[in-house]
Each structure stands twice: as structure tokens, then as C-alpha cells.
C-alpha atoms as a PDB file:
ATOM      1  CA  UNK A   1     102.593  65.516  71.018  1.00  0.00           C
ATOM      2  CA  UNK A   2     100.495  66.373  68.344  1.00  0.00           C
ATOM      3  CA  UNK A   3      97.871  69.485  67.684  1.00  0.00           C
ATOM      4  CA  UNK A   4      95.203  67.139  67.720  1.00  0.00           C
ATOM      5  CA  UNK A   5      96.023  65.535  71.012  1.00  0.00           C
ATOM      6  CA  UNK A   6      96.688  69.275  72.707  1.00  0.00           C
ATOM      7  CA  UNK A   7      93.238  70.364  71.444  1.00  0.00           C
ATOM      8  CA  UNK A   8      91.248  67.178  72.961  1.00  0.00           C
ATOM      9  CA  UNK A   9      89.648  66.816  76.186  1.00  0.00           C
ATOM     10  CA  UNK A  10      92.885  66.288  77.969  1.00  0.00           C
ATOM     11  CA  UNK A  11      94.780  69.766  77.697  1.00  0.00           C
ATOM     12  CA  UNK A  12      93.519  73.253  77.926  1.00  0.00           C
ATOM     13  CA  UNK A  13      95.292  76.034  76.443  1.00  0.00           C
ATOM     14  CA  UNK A  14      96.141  78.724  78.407  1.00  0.00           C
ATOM     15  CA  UNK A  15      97.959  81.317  75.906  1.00  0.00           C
ATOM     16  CA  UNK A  16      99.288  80.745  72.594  1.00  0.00           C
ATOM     17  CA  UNK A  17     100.883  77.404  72.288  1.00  0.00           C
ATOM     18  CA  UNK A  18     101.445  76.813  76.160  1.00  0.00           C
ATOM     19  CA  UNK A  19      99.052  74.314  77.575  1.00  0.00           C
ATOM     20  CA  UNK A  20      98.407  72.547  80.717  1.00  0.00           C
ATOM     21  CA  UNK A  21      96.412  69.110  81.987  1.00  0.00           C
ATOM     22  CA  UNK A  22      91.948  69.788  81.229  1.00  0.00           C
ATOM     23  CA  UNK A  23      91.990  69.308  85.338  1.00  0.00           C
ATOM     24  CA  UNK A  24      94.516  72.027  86.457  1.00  0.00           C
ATOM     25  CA  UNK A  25      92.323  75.369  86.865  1.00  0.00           C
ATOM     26  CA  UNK A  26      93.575  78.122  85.284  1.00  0.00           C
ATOM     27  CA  UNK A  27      94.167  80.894  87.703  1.00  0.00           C
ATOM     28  CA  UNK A  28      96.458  84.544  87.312  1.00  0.00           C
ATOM     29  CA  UNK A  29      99.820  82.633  88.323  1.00  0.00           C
ATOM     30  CA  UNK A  30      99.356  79.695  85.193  1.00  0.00           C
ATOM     31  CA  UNK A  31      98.391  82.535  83.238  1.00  0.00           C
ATOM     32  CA  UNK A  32     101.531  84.170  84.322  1.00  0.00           C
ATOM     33  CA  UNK A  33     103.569  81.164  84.155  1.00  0.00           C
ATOM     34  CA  UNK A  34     102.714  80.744  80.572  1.00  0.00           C
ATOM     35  CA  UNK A  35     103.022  84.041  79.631  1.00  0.00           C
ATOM     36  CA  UNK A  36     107.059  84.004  80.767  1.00  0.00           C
ATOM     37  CA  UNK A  37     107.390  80.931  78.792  1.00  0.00           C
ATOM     38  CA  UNK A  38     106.318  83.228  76.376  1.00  0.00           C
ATOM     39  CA  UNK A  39     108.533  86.138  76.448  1.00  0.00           C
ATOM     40  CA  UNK A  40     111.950  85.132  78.276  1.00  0.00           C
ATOM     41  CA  UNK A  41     113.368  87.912  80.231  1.00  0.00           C
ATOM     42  CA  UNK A  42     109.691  89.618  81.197  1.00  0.00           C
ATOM     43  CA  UNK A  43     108.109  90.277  84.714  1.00  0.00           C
ATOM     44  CA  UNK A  44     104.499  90.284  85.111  1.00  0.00           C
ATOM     45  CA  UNK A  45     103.079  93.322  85.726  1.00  0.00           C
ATOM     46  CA  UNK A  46      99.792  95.205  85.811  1.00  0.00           C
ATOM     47  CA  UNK A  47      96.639  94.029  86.324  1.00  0.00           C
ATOM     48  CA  UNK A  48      98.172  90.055  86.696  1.00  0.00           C
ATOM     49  CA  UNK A  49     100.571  91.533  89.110  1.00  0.00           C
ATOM     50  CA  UNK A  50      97.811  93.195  91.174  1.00  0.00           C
ATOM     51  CA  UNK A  51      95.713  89.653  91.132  1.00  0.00           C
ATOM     52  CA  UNK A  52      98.977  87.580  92.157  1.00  0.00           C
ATOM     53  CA  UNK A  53      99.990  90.448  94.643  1.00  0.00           C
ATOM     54  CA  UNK A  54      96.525  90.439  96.418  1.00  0.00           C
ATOM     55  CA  UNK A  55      95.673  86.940  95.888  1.00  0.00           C
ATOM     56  CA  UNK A  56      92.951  87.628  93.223  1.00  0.00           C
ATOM     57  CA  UNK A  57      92.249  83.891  92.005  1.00  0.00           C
ATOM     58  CA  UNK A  58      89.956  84.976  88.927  1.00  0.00           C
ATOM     59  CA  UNK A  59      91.695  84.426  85.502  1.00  0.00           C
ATOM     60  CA  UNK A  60      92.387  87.902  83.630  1.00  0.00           C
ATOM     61  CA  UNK A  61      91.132  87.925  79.582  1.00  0.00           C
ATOM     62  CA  UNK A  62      94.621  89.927  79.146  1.00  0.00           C
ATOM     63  CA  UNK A  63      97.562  88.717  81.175  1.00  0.00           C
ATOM     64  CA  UNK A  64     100.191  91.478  81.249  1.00  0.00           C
ATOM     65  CA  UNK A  65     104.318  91.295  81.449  1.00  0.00           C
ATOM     66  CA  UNK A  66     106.796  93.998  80.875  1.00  0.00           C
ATOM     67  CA  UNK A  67     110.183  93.668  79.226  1.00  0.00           C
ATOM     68  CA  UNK A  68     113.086  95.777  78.839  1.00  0.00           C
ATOM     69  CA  UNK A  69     112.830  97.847  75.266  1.00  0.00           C
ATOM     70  CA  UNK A  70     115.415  96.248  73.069  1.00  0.00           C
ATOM     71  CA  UNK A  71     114.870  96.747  69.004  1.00  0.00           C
ATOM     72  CA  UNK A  72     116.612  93.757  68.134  1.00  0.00           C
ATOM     73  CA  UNK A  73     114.033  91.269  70.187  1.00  0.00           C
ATOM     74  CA  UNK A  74     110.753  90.453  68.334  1.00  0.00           C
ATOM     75  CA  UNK A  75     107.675  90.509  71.078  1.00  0.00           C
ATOM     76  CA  UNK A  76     105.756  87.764  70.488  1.00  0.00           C
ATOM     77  CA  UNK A  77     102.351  88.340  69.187  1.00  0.00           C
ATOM     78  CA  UNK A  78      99.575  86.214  71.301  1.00  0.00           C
ATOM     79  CA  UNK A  79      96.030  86.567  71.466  1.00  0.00           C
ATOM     80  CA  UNK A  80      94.922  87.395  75.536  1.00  0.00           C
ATOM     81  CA  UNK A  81      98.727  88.168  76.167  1.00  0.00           C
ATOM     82  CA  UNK A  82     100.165  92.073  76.160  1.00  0.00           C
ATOM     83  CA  UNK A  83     103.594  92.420  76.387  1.00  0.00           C
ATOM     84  CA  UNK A  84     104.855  96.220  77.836  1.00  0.00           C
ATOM     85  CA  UNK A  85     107.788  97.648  76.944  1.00  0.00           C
ATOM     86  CA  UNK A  86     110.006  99.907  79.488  1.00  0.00           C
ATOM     87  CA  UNK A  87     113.720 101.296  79.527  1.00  0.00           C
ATOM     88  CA  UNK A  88     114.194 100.004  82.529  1.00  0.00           C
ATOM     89  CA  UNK A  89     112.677  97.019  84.061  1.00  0.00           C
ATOM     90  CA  UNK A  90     112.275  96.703  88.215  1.00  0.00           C
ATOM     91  CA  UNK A  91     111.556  93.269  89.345  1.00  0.00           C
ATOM     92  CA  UNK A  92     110.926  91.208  92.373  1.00  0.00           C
ATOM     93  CA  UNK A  93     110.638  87.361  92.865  1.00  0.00           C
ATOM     94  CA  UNK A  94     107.216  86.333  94.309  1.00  0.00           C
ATOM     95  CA  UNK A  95     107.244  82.676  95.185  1.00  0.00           C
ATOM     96  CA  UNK A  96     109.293  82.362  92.156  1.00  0.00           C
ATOM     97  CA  UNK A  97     107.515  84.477  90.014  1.00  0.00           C
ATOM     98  CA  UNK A  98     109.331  87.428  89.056  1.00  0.00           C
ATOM     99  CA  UNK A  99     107.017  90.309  89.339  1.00  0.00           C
ATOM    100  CA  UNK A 100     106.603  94.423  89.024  1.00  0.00           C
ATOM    101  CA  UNK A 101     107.110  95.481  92.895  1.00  0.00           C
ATOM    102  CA  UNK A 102     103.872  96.727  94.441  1.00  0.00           C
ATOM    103  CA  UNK A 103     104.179  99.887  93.794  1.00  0.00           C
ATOM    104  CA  UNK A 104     105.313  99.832  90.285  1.00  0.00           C
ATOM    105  CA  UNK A 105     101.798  97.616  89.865  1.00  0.00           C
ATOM    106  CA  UNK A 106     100.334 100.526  90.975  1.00  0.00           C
ATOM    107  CA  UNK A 107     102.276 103.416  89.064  1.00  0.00           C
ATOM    108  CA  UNK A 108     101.591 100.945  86.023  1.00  0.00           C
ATOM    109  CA  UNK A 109      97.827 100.630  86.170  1.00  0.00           C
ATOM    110  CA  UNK A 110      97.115 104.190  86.591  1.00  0.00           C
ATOM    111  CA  UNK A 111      97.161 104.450  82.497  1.00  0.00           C
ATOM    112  CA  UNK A 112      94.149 102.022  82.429  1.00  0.00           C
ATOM    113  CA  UNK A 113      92.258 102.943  85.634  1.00  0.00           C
ATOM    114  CA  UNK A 114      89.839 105.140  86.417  1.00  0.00           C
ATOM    115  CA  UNK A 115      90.261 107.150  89.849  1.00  0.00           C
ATOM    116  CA  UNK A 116      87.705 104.968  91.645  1.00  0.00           C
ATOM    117  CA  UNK A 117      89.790 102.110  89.971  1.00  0.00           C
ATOM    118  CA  UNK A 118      93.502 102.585  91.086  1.00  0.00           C
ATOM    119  CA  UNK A 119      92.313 103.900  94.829  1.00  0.00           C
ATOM    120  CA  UNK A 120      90.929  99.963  94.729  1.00  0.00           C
ATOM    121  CA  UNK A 121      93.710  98.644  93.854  1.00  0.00           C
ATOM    122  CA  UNK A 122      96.257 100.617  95.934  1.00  0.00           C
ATOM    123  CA  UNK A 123      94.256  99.600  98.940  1.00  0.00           C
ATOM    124  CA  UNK A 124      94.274  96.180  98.012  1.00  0.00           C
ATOM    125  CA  UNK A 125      98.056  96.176  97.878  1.00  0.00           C
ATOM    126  CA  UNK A 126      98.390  98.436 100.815  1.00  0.00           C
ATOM    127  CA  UNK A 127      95.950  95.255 102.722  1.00  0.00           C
ATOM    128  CA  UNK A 128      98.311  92.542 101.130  1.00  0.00           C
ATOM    129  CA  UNK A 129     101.663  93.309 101.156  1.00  0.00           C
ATOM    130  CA  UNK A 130     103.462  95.445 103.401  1.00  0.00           C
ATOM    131  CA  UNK A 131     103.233  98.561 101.220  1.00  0.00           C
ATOM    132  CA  UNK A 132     102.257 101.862 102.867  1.00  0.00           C
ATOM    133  CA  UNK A 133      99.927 104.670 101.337  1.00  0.00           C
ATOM    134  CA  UNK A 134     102.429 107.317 102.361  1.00  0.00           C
ATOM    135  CA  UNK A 135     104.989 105.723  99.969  1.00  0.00           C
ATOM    136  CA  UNK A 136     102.749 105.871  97.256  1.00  0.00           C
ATOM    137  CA  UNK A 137     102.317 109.561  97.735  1.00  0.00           C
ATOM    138  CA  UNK A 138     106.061 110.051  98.215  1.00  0.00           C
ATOM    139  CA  UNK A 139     106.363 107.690  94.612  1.00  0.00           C
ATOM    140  CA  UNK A 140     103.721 109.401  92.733  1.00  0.00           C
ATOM    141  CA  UNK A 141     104.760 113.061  93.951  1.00  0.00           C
ATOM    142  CA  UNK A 142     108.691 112.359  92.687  1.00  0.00           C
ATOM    143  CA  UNK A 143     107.151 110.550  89.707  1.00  0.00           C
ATOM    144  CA  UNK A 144     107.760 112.561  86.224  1.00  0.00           C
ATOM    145  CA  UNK A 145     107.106 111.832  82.588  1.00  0.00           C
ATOM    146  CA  UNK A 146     105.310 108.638  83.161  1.00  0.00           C
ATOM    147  CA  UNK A 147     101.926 108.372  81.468  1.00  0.00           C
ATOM    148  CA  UNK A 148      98.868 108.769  84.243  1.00  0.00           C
ATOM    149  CA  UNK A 149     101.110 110.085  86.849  1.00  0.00           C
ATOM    150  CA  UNK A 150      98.418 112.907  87.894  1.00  0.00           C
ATOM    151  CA  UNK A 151      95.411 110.338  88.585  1.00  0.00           C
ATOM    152  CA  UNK A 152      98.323 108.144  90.389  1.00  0.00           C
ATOM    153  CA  UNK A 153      98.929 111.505  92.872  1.00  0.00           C
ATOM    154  CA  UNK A 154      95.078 112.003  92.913  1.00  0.00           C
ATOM    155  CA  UNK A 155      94.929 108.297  93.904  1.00  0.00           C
ATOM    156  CA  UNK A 156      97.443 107.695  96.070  1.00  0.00           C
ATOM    157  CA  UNK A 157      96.380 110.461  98.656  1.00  0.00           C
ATOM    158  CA  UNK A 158      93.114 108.495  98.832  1.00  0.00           C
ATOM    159  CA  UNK A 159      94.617 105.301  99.159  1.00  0.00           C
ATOM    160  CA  UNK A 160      94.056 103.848 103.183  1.00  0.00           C
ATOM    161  CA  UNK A 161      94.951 100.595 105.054  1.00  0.00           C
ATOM    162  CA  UNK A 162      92.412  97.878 106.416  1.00  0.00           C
ATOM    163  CA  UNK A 163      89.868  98.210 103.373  1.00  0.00           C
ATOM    164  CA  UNK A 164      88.905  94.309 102.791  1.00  0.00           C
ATOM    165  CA  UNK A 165      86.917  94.682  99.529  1.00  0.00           C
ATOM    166  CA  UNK A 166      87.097  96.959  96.055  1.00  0.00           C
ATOM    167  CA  UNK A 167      83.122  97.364  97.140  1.00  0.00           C
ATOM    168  CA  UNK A 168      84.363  98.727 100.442  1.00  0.00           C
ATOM    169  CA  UNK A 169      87.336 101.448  98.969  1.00  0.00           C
ATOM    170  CA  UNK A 170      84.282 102.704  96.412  1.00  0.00           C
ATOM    171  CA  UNK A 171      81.649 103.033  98.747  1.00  0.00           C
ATOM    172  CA  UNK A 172      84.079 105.261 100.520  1.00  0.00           C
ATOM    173  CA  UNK A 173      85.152 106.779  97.809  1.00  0.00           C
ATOM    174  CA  UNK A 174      81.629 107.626  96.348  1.00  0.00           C
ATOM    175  CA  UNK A 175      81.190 109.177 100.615  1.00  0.00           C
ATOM    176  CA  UNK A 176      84.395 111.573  99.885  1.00  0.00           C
ATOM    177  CA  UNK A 177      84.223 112.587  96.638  1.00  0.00           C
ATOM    178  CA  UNK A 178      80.915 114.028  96.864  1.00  0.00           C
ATOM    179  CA  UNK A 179      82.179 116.272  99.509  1.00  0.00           C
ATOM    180  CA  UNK A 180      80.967 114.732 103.014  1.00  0.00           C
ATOM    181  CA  UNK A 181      83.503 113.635 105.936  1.00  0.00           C
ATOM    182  CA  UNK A 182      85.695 110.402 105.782  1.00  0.00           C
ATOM    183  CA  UNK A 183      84.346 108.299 107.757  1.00  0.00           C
ATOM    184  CA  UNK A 184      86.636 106.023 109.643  1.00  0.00           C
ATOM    185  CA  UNK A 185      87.927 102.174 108.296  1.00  0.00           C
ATOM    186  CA  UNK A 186      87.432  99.653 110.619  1.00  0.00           C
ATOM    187  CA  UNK A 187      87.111 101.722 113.943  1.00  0.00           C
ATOM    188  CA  UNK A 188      86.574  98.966 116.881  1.00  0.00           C
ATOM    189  CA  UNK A 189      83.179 100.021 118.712  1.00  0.00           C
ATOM    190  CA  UNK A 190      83.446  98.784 122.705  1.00  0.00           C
ATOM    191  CA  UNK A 191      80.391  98.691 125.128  1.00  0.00           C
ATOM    192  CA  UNK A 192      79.603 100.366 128.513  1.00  0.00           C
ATOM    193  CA  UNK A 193      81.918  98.112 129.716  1.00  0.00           C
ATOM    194  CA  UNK A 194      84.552  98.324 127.378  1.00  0.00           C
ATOM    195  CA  UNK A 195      84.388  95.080 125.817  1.00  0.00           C
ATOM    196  CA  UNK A 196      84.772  94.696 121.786  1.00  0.00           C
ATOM    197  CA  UNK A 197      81.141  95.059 119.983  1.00  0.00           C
ATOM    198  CA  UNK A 198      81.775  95.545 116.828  1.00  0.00           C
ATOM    199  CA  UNK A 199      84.221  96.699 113.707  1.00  0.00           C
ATOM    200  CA  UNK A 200      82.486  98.535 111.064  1.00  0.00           C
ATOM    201  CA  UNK A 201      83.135  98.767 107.625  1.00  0.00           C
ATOM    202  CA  UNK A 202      83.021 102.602 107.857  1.00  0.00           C
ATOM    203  CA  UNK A 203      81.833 104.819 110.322  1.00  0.00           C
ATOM    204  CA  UNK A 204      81.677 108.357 112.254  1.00  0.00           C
ATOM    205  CA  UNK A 205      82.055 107.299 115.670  1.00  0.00           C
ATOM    206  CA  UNK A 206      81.251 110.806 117.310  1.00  0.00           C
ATOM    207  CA  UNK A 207      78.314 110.554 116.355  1.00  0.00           C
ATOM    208  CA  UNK A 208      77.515 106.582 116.473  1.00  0.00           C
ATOM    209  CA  UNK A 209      76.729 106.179 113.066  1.00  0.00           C
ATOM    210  CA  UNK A 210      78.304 103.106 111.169  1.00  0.00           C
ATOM    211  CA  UNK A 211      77.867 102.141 107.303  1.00  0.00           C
ATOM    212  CA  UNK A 212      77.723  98.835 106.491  1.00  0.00           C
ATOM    213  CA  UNK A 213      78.471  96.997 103.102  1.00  0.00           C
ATOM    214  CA  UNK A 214      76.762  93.715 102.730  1.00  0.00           C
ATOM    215  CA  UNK A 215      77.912  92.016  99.659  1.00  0.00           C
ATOM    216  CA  UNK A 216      75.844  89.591  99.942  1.00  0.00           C
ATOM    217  CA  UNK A 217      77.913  86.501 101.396  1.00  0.00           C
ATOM    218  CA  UNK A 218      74.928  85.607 103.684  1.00  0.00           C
ATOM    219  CA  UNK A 219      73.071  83.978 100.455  1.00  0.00           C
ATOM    220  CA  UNK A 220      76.260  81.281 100.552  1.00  0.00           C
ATOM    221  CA  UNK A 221      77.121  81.330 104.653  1.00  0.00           C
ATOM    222  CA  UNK A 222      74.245  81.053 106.793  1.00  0.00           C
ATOM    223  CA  UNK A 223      76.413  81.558 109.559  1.00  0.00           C
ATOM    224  CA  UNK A 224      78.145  84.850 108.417  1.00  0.00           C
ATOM    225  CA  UNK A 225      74.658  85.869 108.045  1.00  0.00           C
ATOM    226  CA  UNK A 226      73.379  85.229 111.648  1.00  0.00           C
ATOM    227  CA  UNK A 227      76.732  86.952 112.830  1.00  0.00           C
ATOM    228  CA  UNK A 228      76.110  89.753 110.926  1.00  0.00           C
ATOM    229  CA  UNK A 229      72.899  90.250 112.150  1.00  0.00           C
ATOM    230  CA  UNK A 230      74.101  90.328 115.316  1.00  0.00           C
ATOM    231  CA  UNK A 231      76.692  92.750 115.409  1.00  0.00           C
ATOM    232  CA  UNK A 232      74.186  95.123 113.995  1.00  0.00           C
ATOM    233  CA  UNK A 233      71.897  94.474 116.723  1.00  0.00           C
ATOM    234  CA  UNK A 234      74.511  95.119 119.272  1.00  0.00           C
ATOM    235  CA  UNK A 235      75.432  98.581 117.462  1.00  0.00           C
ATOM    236  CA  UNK A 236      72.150  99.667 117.917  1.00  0.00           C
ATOM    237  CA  UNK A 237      71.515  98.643 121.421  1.00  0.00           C
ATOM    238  CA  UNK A 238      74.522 100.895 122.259  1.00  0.00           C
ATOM    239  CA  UNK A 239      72.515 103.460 120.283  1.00  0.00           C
ATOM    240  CA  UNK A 240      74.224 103.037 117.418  1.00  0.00           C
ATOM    241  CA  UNK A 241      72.873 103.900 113.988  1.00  0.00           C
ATOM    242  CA  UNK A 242      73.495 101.465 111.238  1.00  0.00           C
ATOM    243  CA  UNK A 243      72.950 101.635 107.098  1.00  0.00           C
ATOM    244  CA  UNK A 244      73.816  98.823 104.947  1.00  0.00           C
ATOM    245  CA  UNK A 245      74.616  99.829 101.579  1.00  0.00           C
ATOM    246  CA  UNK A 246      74.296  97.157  98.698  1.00  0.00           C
ATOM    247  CA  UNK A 247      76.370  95.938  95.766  1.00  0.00           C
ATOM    248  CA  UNK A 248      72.973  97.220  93.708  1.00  0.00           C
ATOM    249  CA  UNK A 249      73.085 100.208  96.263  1.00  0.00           C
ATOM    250  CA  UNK A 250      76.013 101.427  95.217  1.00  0.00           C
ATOM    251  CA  UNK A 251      76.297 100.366  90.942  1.00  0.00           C
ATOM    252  CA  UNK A 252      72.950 101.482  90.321  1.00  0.00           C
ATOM    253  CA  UNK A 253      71.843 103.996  92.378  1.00  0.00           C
ATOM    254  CA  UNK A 254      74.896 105.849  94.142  1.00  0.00           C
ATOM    255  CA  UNK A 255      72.794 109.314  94.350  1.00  0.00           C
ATOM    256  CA  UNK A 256      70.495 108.131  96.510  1.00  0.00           C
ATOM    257  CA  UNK A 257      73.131 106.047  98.795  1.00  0.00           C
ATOM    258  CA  UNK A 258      75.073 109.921  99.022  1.00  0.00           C
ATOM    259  CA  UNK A 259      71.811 111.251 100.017  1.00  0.00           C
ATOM    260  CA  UNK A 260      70.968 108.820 102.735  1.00  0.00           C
ATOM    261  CA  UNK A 261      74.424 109.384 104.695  1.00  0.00           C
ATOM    262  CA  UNK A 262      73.659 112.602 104.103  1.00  0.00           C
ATOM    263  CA  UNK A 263      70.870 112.845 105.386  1.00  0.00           C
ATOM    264  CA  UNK A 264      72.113 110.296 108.474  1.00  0.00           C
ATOM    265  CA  UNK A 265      74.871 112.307 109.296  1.00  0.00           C
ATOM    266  CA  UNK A 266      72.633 115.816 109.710  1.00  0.00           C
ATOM    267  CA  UNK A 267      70.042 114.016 111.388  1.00  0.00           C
ATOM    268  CA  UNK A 268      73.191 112.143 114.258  1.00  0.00           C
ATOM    269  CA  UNK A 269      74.510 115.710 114.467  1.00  0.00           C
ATOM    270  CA  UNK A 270      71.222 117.482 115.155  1.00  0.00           C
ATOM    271  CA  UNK A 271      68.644 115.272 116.819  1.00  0.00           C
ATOM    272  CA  UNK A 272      66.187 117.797 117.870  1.00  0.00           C
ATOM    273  CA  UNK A 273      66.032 119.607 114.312  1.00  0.00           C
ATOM    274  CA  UNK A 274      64.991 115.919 112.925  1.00  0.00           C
ATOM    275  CA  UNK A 275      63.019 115.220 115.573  1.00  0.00           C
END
């Protein structure tokens, strides 16, 4: 088949001279697929790991493998792919794929990450596979002479299951860091009568206060929206408090979102003070 042909309307390239059919989407496991074409003997690893291991569908710009070090094997040199180099390589198969196990993905990113970062993405592999945040403490703690091994301790002790976005672990994250309570993840809220009411992104429920993120998935589900809605006027019939924090909330103006649950959180505790 000729360059010509490969570079037409009928074939896509995917990474160096690895190509697939104009109609087959190009999602983190072709990328990956083409990348071990590529570089015989690697796992994927890092950041296309995480996407395959939490079922992140968005291509990467950079897909990422690892291979053993071995001086006498040329790495290939391909724009969008970087190829890692370790002494020793762990691996798992992944519906065929071999991969970096979960929590190497996470001891791996920690390099590139900021805190906010690698707390995302050790919940989202926490959510998704059957990895538990006490055995990333237990790796990171027994971890030496790996590079970022410090934020992956930091991290790991703030890594927690049932978080269903990256929006979700940093609007917690921006809540504990600036020194007020953890709230709870997903706490069930019941009514007089004990029946389910609601589950809340976040929330303190001694005092009946529950935070919200609203990503804005209404604008595409009317539906979603409606039921929404309604949950939050359930909370509050039961006397609940509820704040809904935005995606512009929390990029653009976090100081003001830590000020509000502030501010929330005195005025639950002390009613007659605010009043």
C-alpha cells in the first residue's frame, strides 16, 4: 500500500507509520495498540494506562509505554509517542492489553502531576478497579528512590473511594486543603421515615449541609436535570441545606467557593449567632 493511499481520505494515522480505517475513532486503547506495534516488549503505562484503567475514552496528545532498560535496543523515536525506560518492568494483561498495574499507574504519574492531579487519578482507579487507598499508602510509604515518591505519600493519604468525577476529588480537595472538615463522599440521606432521599456528592451530615457539583449535564439530559432538581428539593424539605458548586465555581473562583462553605458550615453549627 502506498504513502499516498495511507495519507488519503481512507486511513488515519494514529502514531508514526501505524494507521487504521478514516471510520474507526481513535480512542486511548488504538492509541495503545499502535504504540506496542511500535516498541515490542513495552506495557502501557501512565497517563494511557490511567484512561484505559478508568475507561477514559478521550485520545491522549502523548500516549505513554514503558520498557525494560536494555542499551543494546534502539527506542523508537515517534512524534505523540514517549517511550519510559525502567529496570524492571511490572505488567498486567487488560483485555489483552498488557498494562502498568493500577498502582504502578499511579506511582508513575506522580512525576508529572500536581497534588490536586494524582489525588484525581488515584480516586479514579480506586472507583474502577478494585484497588484500595490503603494500599496506596502502604505502596507509597515502602516506596524509595523513585522520582515523586513524596507527592505520591502526600496523595495517596487523600485518595478515597466512591468519587465519580476529577471535578468531584478537587472540589474536595480545594474543602481540605484549606483547612476545613472532610466532608463525607456519597453519604445516603433517609427521611422521617427512613426511606432513601438522596446521595450527595459531599456533605456534613450532622449538621444537614450537602455540597453539590453540577457539571453541567442538565444542558444535554433534560431528564438528569429535572431529577436533580428534585433531590435538592427533597434535601431541603428535610431541612437540609444545599450549595452547588460549578465547573466555573471551582477553576475560576475557588476563594470564594472556600468562603461560602465556610461560611455554611459556621452558620449550620451556630444558628442563633447567624440569625
Amino acid at each position: 500500500m502506498s504513502r499516498g493511499v495511507l495519507r488519503g481520505v481512507h486511513y488515519r494515522r494514529v502514531l508514526g507509520s501505524v494507521y487504521v480505517d478514516a471510520h474507526v475513532a481513535v480512542t486511548p486503547r488504538v492509541q495503545a495498540e499502535a504504540a506496542l506495534l511500535l516498541t515490542p516488549g513495552a506495557v502501557v503505562s501512565h497517563q494511557t494506562a490511567l484512561s484505559l484503567w478508568t475507561a477514559d475514552d478521550r485520545a491522549g496528545d502523548v500516549v505513554h509505554v514503558t520498557v525494560e532498560r536494555d542499551p543494546r535496543v534502539s527506542l523508537p523515536r515517534v512524534s505523540g509517542l514517549r517511550v519510559h525506560e525502567v529496570r524492571s518492568l511490572e505488567r498486567v494483561l487488560r483485555d489483552g492489553l498488557p498494562m502498568t498495574p493500577p498502582e504502578r499507574t499511579f506511582l508513575d504519574l506522580a512525576p508529572y502531576c500536581d497534588l490536586v492531579e494524582l489525588v484525581s487519578a488515584g480516586d479514579a482507579l480506586v472507583r474502577r478497579t478494585d484497588l484500595r487507598p490503603g494500599h496506596l499508602v502502604e505502596l507509597a510509604a515502602t516506596t524509595i528512590g523513585v522520582r515523586g515518591v513524596r507527592l505520591a505519600r502526600e496523595a495517596a493519604a487523600l485518595v478515597r473511594p466512591g468519587v465519580d468525577s476529577p471535578m468531584e476529588s478537587r472540589l474536595r480537595l480545594i474543602i481540605v486543603l484549606n483547612g476545613l472538615p472532610e466532608p463525607r463522599i456519597g453519604h445516603v440521606v433517609t427521611d422521617s421515615g427512613g426511606g432513601w432521599l438522596a446521595q450527595p456528592d459531599l456533605s456534613y451530615p450532622e449538621v444537614q449541609f450537602a455540597i453539590e457539583y453540577d457539571g453541567g449535564h442538565h444542558l444535554g439530559d433534560a431528564r438528569q436535570w429535572r431529577q436533580d432538581i428534585r433531590r435538592r428539593e427533597n434535601l431541603e424539605r428535610e431541612g437540609w441545606l444545599v450549595r452547588v458548586i460549578t465547573a466555573y465555581d471551582l477553576l475560576q473562583t475557588p476563594g470564594t467557593v472556600i468562603a461560602r462553605i465556610a461560611e455554611d458550615l459556621h452558620t449550620r453549627r451556630h444558628p442563633r449567632l447567624a440569625a
